[in-house]
C-alpha atoms as a PDB file:
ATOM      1  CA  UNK A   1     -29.995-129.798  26.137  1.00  0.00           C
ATOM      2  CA  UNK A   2     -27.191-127.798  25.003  1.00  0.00           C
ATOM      3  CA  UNK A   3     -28.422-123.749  24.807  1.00  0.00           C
ATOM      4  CA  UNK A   4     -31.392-124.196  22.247  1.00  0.00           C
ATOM      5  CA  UNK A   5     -30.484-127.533  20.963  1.00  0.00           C
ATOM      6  CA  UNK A   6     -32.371-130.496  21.979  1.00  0.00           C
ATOM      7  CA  UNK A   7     -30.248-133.955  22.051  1.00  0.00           C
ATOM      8  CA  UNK A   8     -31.783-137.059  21.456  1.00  0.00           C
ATOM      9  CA  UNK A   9     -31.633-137.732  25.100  1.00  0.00           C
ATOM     10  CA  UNK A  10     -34.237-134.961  25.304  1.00  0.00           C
ATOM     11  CA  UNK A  11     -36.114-136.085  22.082  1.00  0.00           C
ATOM     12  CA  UNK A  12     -36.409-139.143  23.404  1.00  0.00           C
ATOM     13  CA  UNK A  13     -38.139-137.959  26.912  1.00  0.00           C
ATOM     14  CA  UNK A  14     -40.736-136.003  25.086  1.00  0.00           C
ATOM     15  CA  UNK A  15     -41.545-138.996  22.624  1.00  0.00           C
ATOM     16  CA  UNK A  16     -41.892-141.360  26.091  1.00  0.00           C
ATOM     17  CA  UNK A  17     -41.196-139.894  29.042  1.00  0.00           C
ATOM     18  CA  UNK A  18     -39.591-142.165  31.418  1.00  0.00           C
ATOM     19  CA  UNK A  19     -38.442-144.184  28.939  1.00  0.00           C
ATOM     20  CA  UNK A  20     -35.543-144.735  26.797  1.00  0.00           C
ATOM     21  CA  UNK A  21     -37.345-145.305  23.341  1.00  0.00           C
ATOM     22  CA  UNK A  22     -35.181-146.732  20.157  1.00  0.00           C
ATOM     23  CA  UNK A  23     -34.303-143.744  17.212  1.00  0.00           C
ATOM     24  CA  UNK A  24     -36.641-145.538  15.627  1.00  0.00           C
ATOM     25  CA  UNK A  25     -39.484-144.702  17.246  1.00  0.00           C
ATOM     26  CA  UNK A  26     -37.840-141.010  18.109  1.00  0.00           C
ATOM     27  CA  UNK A  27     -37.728-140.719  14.463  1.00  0.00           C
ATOM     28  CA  UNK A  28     -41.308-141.148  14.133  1.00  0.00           C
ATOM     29  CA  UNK A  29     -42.853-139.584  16.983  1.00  0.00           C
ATOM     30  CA  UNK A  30     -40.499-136.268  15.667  1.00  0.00           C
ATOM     31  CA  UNK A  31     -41.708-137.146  11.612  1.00  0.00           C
ATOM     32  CA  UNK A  32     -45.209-137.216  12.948  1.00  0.00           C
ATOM     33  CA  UNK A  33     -45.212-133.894  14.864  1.00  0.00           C
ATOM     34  CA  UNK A  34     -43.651-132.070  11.718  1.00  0.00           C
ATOM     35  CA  UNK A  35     -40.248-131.553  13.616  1.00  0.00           C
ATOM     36  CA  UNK A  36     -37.152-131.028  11.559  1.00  0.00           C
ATOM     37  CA  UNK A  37     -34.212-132.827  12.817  1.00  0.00           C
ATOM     38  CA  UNK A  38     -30.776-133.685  11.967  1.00  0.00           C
ATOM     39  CA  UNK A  39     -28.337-136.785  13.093  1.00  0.00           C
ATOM     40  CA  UNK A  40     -26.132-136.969  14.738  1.00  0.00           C
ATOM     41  CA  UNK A  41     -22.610-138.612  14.978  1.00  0.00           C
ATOM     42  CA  UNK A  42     -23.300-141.341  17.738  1.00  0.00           C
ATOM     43  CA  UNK A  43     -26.579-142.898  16.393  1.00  0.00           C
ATOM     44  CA  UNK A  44     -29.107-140.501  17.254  1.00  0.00           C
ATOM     45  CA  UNK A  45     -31.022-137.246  16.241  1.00  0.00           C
ATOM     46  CA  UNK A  46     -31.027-133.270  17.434  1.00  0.00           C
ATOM     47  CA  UNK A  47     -33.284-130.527  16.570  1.00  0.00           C
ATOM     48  CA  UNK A  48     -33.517-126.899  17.991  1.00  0.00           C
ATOM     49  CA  UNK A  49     -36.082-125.611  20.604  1.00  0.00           C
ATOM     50  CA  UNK A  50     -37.180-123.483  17.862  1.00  0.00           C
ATOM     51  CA  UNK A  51     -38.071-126.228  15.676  1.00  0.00           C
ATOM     52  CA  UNK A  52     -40.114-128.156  17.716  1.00  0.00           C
ATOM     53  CA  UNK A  53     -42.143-124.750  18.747  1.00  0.00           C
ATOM     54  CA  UNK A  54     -42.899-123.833  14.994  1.00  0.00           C
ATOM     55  CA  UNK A  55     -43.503-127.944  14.560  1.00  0.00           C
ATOM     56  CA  UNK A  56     -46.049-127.534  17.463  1.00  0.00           C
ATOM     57  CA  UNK A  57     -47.453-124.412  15.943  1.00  0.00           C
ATOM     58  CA  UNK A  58     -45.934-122.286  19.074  1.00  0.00           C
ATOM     59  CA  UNK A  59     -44.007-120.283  16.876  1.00  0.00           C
ATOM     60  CA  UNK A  60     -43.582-119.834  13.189  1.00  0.00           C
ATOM     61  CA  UNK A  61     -40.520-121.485  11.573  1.00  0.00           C
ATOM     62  CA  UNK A  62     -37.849-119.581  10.623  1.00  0.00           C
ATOM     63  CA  UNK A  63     -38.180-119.890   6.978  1.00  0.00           C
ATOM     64  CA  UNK A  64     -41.801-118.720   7.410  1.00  0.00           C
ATOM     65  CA  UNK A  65     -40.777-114.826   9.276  1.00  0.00           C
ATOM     66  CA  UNK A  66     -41.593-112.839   6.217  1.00  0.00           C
ATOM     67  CA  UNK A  67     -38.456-111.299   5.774  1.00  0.00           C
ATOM     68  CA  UNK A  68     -37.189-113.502   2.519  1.00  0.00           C
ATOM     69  CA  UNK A  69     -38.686-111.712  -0.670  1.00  0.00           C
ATOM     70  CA  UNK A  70     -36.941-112.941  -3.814  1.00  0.00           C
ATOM     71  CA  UNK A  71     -38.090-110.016  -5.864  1.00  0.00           C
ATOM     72  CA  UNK A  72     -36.059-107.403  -3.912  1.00  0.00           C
ATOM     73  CA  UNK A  73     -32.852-109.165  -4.520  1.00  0.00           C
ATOM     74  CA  UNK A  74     -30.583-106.961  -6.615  1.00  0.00           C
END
């Protein structure tokens, strides 16, 4: 884990801990528990701490705050 980001090394211990599952199955286990992710450049996939606590319904996601309201753009 670098700061708030969580590497696919990480990912991958709270799909299996113990284990070293494929992306594949990192991929799902993340799809299935609503976490957003991104790739990454060596064949794997990151996401933020933040992320996975809205995905786990911890804390809302960032694009859910309340703060965006289209109608007071000037």
């Amino acid at each position: 884990m670098i700061g708030p980001v969580l590497q696919f090394e990480d990912l991958q211990q709270l799909c299996k801990p113990g284990e070293n599952p494929r992306l594949a199955t990192v991929e799902a286990w993340a799809r299935a528990q609503g976490v957003r992710f991104k790739y990454d450049g060596r064949g794997g996939i990151w996401t933020t701490v933040e992320a996975l606590n809205a995905a786990l319904g911890l804390a809302k996601a960032a694009n859910e705050d309340g703060k965006y309201n289209p109608d007071e753009l000037v």
